[in-house]
PDB file of N, CA and C in Angstrom:
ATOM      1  N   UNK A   1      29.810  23.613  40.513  1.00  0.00           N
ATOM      2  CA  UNK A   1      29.921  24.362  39.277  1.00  0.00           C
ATOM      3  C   UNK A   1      28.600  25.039  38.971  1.00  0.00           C
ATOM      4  N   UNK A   2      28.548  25.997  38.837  1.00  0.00           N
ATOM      5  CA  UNK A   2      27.510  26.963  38.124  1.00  0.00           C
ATOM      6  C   UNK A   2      27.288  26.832  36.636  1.00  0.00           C
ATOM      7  N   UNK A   3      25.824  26.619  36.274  1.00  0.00           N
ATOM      8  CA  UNK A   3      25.656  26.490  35.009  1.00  0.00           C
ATOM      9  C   UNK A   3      24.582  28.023  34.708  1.00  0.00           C
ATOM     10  N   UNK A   4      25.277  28.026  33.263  1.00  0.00           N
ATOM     11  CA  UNK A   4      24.879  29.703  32.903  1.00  0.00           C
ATOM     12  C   UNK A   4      23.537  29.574  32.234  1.00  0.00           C
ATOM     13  N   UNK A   5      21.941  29.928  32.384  1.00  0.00           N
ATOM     14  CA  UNK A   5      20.921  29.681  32.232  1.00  0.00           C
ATOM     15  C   UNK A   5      20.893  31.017  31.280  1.00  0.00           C
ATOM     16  N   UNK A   6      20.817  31.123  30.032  1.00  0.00           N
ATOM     17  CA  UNK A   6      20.655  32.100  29.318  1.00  0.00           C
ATOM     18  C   UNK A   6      18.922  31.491  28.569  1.00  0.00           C
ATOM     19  N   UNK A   7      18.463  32.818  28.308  1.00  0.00           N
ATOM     20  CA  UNK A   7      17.322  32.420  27.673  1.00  0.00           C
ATOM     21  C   UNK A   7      17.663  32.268  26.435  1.00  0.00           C
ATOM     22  N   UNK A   8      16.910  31.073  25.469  1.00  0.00           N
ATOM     23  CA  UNK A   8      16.786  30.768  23.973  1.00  0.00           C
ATOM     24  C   UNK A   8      16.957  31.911  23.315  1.00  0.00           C
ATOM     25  N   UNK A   9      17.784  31.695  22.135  1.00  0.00           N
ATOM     26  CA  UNK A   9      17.908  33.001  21.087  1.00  0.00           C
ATOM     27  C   UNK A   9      16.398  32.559  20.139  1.00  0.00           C
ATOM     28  N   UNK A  10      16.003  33.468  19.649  1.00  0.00           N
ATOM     29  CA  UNK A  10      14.657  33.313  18.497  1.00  0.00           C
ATOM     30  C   UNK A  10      15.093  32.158  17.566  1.00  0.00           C
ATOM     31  N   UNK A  11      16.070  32.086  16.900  1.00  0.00           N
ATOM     32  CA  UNK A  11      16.982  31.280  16.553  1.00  0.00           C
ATOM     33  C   UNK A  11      17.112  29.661  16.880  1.00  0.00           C
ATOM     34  N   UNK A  12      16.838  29.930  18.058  1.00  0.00           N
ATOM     35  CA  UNK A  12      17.247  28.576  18.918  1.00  0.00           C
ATOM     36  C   UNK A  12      15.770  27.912  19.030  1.00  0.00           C
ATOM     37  N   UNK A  13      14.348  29.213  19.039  1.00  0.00           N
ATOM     38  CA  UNK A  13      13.194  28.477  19.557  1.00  0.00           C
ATOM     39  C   UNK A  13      12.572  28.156  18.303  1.00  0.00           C
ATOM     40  N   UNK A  14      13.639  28.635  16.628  1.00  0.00           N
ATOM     41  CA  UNK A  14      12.341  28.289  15.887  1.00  0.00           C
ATOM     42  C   UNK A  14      13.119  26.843  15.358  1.00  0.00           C
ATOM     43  N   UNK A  15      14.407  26.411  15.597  1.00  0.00           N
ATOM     44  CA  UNK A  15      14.716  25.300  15.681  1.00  0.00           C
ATOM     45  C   UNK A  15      13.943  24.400  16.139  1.00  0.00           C
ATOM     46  N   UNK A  16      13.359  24.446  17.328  1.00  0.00           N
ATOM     47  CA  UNK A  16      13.304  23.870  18.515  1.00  0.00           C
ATOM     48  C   UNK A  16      11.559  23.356  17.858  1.00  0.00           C
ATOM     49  N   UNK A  17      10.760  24.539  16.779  1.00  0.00           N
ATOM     50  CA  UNK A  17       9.684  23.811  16.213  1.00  0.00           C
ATOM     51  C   UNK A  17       9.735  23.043  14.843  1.00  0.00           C
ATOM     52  N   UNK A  18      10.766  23.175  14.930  1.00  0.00           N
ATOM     53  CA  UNK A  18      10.947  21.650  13.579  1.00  0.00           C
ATOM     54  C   UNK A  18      10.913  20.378  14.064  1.00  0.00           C
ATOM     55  N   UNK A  19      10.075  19.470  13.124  1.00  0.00           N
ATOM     56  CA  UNK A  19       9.962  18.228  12.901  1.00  0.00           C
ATOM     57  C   UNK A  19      11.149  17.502  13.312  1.00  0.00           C
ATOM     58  N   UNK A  20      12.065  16.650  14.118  1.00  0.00           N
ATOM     59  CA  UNK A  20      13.282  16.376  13.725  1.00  0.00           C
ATOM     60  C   UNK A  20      13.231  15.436  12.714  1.00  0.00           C
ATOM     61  N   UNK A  21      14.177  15.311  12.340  1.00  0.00           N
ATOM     62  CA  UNK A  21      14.974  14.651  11.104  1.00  0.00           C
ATOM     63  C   UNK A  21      14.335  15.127   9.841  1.00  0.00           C
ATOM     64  N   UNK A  22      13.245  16.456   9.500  1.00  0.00           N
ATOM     65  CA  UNK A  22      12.844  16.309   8.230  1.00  0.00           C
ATOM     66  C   UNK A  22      12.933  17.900   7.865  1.00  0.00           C
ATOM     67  N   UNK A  23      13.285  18.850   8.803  1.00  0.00           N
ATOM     68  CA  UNK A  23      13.937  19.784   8.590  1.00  0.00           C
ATOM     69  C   UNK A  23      12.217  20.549   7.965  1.00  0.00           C
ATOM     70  N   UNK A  24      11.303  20.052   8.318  1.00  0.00           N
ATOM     71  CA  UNK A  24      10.090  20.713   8.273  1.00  0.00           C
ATOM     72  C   UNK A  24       9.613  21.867   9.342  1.00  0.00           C
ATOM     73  N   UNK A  25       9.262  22.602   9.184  1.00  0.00           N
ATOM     74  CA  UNK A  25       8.279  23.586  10.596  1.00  0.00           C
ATOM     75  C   UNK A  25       7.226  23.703  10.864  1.00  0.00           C
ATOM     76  N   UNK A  26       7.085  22.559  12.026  1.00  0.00           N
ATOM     77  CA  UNK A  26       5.527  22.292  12.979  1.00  0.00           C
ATOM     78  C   UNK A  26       4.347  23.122  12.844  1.00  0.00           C
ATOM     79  N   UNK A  27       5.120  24.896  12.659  1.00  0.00           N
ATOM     80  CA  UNK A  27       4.271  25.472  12.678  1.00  0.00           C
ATOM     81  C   UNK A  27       3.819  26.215  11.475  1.00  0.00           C
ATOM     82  N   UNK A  28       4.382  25.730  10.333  1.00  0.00           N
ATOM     83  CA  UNK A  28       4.043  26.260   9.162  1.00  0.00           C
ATOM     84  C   UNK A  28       2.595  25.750   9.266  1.00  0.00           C
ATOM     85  N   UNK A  29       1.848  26.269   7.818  1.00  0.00           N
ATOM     86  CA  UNK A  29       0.830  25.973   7.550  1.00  0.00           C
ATOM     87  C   UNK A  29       0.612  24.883   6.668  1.00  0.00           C
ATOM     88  N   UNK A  30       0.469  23.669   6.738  1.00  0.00           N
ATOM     89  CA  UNK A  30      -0.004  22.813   5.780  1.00  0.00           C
ATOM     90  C   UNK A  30      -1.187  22.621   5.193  1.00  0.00           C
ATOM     91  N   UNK A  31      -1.755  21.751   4.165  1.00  0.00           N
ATOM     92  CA  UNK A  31      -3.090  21.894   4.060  1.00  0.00           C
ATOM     93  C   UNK A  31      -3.835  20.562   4.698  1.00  0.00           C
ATOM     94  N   UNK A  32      -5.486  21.187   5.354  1.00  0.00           N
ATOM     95  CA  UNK A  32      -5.428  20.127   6.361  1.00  0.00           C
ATOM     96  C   UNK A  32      -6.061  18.835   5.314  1.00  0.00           C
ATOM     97  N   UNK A  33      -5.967  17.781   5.995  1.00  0.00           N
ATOM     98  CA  UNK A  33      -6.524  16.328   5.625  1.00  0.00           C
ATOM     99  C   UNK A  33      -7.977  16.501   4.985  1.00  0.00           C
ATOM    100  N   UNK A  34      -7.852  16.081   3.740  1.00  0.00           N
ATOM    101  CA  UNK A  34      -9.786  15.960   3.930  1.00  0.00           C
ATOM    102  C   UNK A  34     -10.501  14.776   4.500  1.00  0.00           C
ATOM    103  N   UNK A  35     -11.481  15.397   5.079  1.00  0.00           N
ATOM    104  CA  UNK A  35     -12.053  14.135   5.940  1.00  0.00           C
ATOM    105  C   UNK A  35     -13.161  13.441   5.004  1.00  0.00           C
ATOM    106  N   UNK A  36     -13.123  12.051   5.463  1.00  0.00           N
ATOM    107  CA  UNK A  36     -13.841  11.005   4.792  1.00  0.00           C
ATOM    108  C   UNK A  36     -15.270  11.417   4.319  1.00  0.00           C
ATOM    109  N   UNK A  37     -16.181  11.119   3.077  1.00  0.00           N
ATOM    110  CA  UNK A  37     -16.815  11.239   3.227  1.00  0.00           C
ATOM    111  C   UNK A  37     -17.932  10.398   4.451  1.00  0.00           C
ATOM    112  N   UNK A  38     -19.157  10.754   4.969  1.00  0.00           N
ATOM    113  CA  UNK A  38     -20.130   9.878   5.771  1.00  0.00           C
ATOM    114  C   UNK A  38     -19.918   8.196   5.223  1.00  0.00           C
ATOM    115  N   UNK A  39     -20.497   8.429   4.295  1.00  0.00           N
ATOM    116  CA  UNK A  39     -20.293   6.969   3.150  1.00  0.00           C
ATOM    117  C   UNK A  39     -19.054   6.220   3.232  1.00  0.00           C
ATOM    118  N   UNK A  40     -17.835   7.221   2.894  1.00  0.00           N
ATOM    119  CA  UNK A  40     -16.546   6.447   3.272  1.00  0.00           C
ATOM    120  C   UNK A  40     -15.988   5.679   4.266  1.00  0.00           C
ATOM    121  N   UNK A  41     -16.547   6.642   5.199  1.00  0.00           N
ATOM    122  CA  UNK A  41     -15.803   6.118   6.578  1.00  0.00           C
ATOM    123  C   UNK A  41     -17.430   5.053   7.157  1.00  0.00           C
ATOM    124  N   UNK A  42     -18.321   4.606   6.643  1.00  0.00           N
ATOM    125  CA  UNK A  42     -18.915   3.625   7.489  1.00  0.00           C
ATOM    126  C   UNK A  42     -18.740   2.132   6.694  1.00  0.00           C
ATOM    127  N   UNK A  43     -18.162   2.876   5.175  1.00  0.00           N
ATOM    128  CA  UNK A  43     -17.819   1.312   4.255  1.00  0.00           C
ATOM    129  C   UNK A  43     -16.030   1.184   5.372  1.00  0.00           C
ATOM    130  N   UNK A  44     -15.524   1.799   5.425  1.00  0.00           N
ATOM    131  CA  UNK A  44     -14.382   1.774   5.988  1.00  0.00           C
ATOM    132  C   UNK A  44     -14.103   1.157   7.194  1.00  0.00           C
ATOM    133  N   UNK A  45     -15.047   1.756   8.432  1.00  0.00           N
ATOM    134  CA  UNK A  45     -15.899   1.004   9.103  1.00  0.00           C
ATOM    135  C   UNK A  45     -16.018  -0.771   9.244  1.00  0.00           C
ATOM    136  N   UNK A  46     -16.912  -0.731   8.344  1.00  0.00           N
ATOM    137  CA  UNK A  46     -17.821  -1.754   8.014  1.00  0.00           C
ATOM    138  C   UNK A  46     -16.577  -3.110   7.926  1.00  0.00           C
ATOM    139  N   UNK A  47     -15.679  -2.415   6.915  1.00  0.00           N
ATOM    140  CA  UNK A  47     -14.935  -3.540   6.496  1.00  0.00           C
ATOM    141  C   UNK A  47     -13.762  -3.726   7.340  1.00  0.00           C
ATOM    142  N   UNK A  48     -13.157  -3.036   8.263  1.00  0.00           N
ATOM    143  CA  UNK A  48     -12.429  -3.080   8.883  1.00  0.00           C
ATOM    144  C   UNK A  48     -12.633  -2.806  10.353  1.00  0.00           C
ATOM    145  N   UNK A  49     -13.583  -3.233  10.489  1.00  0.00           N
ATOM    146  CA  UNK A  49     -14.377  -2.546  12.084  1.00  0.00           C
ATOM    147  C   UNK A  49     -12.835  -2.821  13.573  1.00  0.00           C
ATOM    148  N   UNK A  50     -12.494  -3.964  13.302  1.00  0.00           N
ATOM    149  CA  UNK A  50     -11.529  -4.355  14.437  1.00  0.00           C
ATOM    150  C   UNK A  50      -9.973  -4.611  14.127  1.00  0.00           C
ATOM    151  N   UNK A  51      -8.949  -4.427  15.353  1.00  0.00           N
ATOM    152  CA  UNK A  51      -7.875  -4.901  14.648  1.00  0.00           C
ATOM    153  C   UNK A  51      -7.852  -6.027  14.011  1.00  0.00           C
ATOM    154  N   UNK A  52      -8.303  -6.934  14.662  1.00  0.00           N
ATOM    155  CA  UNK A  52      -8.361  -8.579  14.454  1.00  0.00           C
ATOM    156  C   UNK A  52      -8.712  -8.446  12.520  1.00  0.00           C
ATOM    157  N   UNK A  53      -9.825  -7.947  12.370  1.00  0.00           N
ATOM    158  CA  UNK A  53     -10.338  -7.708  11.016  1.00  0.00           C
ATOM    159  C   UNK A  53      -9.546  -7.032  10.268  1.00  0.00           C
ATOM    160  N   UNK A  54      -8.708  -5.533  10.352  1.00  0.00           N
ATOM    161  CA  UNK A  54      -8.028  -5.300   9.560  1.00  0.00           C
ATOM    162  C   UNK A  54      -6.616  -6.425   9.440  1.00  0.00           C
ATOM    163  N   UNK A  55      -6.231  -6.987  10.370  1.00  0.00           N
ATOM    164  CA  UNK A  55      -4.539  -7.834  10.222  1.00  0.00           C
ATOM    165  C   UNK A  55      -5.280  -8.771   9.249  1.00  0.00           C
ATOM    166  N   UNK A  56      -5.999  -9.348   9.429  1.00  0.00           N
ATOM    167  CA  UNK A  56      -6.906 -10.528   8.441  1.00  0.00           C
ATOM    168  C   UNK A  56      -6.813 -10.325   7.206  1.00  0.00           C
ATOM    169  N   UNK A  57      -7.694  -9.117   7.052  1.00  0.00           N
ATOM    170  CA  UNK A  57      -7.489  -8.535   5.537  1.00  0.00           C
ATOM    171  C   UNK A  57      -6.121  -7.844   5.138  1.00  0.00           C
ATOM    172  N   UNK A  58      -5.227  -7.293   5.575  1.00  0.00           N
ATOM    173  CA  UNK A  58      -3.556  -7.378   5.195  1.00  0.00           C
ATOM    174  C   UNK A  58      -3.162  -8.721   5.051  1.00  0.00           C
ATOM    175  N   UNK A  59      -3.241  -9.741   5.671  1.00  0.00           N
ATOM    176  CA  UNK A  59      -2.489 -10.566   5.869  1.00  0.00           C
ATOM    177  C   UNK A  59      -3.099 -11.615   4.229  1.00  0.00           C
ATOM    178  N   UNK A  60      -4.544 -11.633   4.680  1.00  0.00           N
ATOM    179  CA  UNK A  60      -4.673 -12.311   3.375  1.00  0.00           C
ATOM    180  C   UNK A  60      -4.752 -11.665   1.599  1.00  0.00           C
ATOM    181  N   UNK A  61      -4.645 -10.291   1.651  1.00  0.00           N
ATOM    182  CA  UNK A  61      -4.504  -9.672   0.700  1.00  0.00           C
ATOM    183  C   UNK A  61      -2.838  -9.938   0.161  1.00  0.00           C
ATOM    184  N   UNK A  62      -1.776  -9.715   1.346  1.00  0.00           N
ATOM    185  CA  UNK A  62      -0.309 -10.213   1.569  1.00  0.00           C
ATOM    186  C   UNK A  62      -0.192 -11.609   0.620  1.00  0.00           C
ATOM    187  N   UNK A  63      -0.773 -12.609   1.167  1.00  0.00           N
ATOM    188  CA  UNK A  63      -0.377 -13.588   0.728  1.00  0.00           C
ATOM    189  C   UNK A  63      -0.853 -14.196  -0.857  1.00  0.00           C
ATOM    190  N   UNK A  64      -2.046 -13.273  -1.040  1.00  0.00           N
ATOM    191  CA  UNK A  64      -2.454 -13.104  -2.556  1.00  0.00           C
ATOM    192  C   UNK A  64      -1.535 -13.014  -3.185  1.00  0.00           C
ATOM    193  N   UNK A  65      -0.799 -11.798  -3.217  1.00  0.00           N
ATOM    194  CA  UNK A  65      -0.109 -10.723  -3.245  1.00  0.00           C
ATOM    195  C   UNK A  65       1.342 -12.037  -3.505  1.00  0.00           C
ATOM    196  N   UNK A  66       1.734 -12.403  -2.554  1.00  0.00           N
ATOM    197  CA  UNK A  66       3.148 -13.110  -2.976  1.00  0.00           C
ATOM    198  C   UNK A  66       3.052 -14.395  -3.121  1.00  0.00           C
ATOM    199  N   UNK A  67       1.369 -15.079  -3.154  1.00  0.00           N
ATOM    200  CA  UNK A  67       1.402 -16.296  -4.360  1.00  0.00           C
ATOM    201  C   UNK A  67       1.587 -15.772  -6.029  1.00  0.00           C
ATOM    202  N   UNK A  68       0.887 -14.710  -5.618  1.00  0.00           N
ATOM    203  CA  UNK A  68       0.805 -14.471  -7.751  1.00  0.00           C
ATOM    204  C   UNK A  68       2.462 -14.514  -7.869  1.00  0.00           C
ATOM    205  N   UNK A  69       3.242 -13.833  -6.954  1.00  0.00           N
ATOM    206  CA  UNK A  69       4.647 -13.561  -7.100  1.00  0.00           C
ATOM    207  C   UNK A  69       5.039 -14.478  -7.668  1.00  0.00           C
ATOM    208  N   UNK A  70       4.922 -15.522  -6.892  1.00  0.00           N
ATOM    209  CA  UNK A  70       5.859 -16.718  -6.760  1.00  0.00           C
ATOM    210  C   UNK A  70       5.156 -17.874  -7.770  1.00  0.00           C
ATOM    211  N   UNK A  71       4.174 -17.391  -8.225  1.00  0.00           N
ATOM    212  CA  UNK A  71       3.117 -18.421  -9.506  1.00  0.00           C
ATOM    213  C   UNK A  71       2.723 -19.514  -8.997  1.00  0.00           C
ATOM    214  N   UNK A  72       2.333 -19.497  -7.726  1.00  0.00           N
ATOM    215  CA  UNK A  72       1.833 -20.356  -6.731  1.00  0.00           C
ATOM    216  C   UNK A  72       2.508 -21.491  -6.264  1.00  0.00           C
ATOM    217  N   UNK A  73       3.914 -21.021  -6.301  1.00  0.00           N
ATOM    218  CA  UNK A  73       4.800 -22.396  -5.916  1.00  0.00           C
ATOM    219  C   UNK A  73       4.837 -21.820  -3.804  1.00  0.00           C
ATOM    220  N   UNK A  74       3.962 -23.082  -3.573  1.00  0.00           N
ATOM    221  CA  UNK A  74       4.122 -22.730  -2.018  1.00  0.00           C
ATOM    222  C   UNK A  74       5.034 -22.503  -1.263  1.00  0.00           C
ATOM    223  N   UNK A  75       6.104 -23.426  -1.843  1.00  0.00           N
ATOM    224  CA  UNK A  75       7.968 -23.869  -1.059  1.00  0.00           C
ATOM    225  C   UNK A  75       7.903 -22.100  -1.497  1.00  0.00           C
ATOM    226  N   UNK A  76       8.216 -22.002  -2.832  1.00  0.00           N
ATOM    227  CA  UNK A  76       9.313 -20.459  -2.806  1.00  0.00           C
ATOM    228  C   UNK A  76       8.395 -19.399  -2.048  1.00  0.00           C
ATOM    229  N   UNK A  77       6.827 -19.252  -1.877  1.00  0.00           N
ATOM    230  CA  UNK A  77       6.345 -17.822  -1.298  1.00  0.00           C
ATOM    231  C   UNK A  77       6.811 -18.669  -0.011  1.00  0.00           C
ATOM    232  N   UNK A  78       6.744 -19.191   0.780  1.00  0.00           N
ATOM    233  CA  UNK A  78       7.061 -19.574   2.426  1.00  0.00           C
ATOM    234  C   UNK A  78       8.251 -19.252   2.689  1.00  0.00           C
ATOM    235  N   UNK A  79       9.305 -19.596   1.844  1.00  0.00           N
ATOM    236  CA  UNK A  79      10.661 -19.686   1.740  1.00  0.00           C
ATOM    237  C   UNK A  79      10.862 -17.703   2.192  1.00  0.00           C
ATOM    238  N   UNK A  80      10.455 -17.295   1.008  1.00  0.00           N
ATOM    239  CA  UNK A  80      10.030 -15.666   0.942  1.00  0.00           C
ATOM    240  C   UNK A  80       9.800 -15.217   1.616  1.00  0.00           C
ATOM    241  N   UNK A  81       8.195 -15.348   2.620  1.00  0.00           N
ATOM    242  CA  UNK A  81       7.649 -14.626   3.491  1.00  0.00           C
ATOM    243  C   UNK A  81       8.324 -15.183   5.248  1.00  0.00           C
ATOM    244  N   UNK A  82       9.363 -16.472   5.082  1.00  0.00           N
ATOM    245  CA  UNK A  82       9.619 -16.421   6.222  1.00  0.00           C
ATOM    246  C   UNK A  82       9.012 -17.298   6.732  1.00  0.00           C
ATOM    247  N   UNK A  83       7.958 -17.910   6.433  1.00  0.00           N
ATOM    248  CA  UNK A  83       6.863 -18.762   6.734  1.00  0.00           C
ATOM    249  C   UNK A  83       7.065 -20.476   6.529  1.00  0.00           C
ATOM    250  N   UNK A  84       6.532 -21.142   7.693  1.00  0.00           N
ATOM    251  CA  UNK A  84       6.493 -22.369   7.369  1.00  0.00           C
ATOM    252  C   UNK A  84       5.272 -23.248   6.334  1.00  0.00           C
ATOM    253  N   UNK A  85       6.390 -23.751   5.709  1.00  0.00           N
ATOM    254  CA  UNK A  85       4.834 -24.181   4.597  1.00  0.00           C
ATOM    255  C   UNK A  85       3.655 -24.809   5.064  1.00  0.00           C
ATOM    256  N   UNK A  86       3.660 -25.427   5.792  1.00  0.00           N
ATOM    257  CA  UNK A  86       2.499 -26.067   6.412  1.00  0.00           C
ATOM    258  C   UNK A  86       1.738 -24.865   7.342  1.00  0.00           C
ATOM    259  N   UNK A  87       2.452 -23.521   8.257  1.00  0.00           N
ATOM    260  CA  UNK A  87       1.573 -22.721   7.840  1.00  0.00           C
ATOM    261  C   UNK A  87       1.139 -21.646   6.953  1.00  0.00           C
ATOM    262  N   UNK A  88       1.754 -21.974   6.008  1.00  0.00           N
ATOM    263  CA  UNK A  88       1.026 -21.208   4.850  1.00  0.00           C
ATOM    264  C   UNK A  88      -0.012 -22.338   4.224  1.00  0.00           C
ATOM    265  N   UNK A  89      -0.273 -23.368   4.287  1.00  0.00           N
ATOM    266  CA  UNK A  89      -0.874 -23.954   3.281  1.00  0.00           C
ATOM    267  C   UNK A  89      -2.411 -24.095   4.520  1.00  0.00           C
ATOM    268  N   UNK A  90      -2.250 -23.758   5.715  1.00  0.00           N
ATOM    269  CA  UNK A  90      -3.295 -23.608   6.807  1.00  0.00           C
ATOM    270  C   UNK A  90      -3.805 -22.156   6.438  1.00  0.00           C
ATOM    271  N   UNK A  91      -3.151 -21.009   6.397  1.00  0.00           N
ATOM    272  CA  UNK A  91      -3.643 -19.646   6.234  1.00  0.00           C
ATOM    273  C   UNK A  91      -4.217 -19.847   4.339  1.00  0.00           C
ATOM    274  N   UNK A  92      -3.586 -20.375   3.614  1.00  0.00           N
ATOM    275  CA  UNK A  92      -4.333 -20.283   2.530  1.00  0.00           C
ATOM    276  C   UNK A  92      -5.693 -20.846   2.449  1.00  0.00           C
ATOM    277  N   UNK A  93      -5.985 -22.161   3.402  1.00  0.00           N
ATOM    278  CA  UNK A  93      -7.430 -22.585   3.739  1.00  0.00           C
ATOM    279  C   UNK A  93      -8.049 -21.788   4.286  1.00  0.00           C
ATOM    280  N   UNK A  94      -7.701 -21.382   5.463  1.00  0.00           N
ATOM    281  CA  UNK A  94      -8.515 -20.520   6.313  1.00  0.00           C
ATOM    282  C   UNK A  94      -9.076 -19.550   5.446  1.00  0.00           C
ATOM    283  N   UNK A  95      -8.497 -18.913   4.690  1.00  0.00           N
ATOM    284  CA  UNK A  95      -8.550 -17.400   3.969  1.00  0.00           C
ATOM    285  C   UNK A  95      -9.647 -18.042   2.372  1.00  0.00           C
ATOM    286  N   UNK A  96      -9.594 -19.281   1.970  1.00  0.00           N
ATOM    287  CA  UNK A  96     -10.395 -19.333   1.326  1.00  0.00           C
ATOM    288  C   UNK A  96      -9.196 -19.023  -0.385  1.00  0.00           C
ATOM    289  N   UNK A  97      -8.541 -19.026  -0.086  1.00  0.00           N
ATOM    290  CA  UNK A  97      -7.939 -18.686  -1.612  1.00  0.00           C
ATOM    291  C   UNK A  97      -7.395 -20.066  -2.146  1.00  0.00           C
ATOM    292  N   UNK A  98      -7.480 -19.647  -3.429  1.00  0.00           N
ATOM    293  CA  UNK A  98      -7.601 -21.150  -4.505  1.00  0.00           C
ATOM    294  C   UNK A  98      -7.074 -20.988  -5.948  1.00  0.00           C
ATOM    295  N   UNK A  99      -5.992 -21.451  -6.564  1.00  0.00           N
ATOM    296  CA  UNK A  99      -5.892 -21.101  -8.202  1.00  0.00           C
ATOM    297  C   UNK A  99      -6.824 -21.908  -8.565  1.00  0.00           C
ATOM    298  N   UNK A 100      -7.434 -20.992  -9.769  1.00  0.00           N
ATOM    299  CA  UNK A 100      -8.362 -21.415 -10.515  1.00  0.00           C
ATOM    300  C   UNK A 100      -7.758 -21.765 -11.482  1.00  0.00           C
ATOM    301  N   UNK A 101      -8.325 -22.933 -12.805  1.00  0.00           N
ATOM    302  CA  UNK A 101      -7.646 -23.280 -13.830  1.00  0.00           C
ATOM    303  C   UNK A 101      -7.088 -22.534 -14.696  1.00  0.00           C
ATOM    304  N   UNK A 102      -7.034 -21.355 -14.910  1.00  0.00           N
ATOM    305  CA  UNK A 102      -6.407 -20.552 -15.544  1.00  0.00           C
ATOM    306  C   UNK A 102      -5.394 -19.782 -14.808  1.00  0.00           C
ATOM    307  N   UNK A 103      -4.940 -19.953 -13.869  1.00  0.00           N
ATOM    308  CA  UNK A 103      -3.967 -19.560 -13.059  1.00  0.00           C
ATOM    309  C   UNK A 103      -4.024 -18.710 -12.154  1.00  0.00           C
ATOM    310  N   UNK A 104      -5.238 -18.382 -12.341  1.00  0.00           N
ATOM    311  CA  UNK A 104      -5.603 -17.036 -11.498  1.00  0.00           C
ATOM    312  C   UNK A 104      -5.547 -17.566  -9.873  1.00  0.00           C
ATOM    313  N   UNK A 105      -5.610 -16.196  -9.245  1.00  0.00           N
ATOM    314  CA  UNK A 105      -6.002 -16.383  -7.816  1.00  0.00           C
ATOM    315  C   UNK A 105      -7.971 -16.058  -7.872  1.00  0.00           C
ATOM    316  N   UNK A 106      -8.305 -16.943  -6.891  1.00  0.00           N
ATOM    317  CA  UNK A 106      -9.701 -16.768  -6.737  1.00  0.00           C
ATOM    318  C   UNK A 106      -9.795 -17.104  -5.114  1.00  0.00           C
ATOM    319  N   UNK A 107     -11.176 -16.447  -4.607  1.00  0.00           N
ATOM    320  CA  UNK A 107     -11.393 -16.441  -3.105  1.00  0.00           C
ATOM    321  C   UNK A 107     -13.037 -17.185  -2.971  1.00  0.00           C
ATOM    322  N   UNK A 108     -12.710 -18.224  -2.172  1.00  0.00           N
ATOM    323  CA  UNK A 108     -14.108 -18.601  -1.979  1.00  0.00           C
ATOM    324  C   UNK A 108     -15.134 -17.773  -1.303  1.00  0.00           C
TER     325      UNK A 108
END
């Protein structure tokens, strides 16, 4: 069988520079990113230098994050995050976090 090789209609090639699924065009003009300041990007840097270091800081910001949720009941944030309580009550040591008498979260 012979297949009929027609060239793209204009039509067909400015399809062909859209984004798929967002019905955007690649080649429009957007406005570009501003880049970090010097300062920004070496505190940025600084604090997140490695993967290892950024998952750390998600992970323990995370679990801040869904003790306050849960008003520091360990069973319900573990229950929540999926997590076994015994290791959550290991990542909450490691990480240094502690309610303070007023209920707060605090970080050693």
């Amino acid at each position: 069988e012979a297949v009929s090789q027609t060239p793209l209609s204009s039509g067909a090639a400015a399809a062909s520079s859209q984004v798929p699924g967002t019905g955007v065009d690649s080649a429009s003009s957007a406005a570009p990113a501003q880049p970090l300041s010097s300062e920004e990007k070496e505190q940025e840097d600084a604090a997140l230098s490695t993967y290892r270091d950024a998952k750390e800081h998600f992970e323990k910001e995370f679990l801040i994050k869904k003790l306050k949720q849960y008003g520091w009941n360990i069973s319900k944030t573990a229950e929540a995050i999926e997590m076994e309580r015994s290791n959550l009550h290991r990542k909450i040591k490691a990480y240094g976090i502690y309610q303070n008498r007023s209920g707060d979260m605090d970080q050693q």
